[in-house]
Each structure stands twice: as C-alpha cells, then as structure tokens.
Protein backbone atom coordinates (compact mmCIF):
# COMPACT_ATOMS: atom_id res chain seq x y z
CA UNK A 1 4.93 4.11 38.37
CA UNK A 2 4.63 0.51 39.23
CA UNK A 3 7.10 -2.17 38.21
CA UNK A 4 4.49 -3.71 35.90
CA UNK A 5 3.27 -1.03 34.71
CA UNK A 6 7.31 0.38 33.98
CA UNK A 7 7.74 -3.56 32.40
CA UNK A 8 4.50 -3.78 30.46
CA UNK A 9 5.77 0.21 28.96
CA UNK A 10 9.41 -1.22 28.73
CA UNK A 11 7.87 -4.61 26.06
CA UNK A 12 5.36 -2.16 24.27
CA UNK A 13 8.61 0.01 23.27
CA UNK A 14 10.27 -2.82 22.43
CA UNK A 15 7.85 -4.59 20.57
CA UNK A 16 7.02 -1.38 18.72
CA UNK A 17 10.61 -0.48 17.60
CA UNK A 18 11.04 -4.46 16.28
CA UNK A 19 7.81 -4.11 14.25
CA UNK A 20 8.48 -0.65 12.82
CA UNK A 21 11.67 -2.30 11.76
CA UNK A 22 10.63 -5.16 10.57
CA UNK A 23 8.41 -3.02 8.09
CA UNK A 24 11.52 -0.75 7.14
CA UNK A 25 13.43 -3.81 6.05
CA UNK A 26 10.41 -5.19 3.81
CA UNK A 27 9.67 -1.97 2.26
CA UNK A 28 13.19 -0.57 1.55
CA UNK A 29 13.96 -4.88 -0.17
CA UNK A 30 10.60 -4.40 -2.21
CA UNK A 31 11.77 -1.63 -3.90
CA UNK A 32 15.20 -2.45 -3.87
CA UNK A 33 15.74 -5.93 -4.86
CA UNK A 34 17.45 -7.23 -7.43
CA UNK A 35 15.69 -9.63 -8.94
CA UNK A 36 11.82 -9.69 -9.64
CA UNK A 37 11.13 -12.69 -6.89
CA UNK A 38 12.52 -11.14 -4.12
CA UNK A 39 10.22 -7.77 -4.88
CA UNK A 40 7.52 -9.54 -5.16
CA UNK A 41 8.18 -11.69 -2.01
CA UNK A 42 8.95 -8.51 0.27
CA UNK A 43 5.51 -6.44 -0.99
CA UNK A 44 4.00 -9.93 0.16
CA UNK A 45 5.36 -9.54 3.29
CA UNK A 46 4.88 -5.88 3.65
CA UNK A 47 0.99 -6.74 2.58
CA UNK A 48 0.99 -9.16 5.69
CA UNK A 49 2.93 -6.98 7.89
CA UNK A 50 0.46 -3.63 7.94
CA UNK A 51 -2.73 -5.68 6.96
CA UNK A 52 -5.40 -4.12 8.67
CA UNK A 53 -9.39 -5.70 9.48
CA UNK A 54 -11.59 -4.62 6.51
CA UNK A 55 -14.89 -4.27 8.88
C-alpha cells in the first residue's frame, strides 16, 4: 500500500471515529439532560449531525 493511500485510510479512520463520537455525545445529552434546554439543544444538534439530502 502506498503512503497516501496508508495516510488518506489513516484520516478516514480518524475522521470516522470523531464523528461517530460526536453523535454518541449528542444523543446520550438529549436524552439525558437535565433541564428541558439542553434536550432540546442536543436533538438540534443530533438533527444537524446525521441530516441526510432529501432528493
């Protein structure tokens, strides 16, 4: 394998792991906030986070 090719597999991974955690964090504070705001301000994030194209 190619040292791009090993680097551009090496940020995918990376980038993958960060987003699938990012989404962790929002879902598991929009169910488990405290306070009404911050619920509704995670699922708002969470919306923006897996929004897909509707075409």
């Amino acid at each position: 394998m190619s040292p791009v090719l090993h680097n551009a597999a090496l940020i995918t991974a990376a980038s993958t792991a960060w987003y699938t955690l990012a989404i962790t964090i929002a879902a598991v504070t929009a169910v488990a906030a405290r306070t009404a705001d911050r619920r509704r301000d995670a699922r708002e994030v969470l919306k923006v986070l897996v929004r897909r194209n509707a075409r």
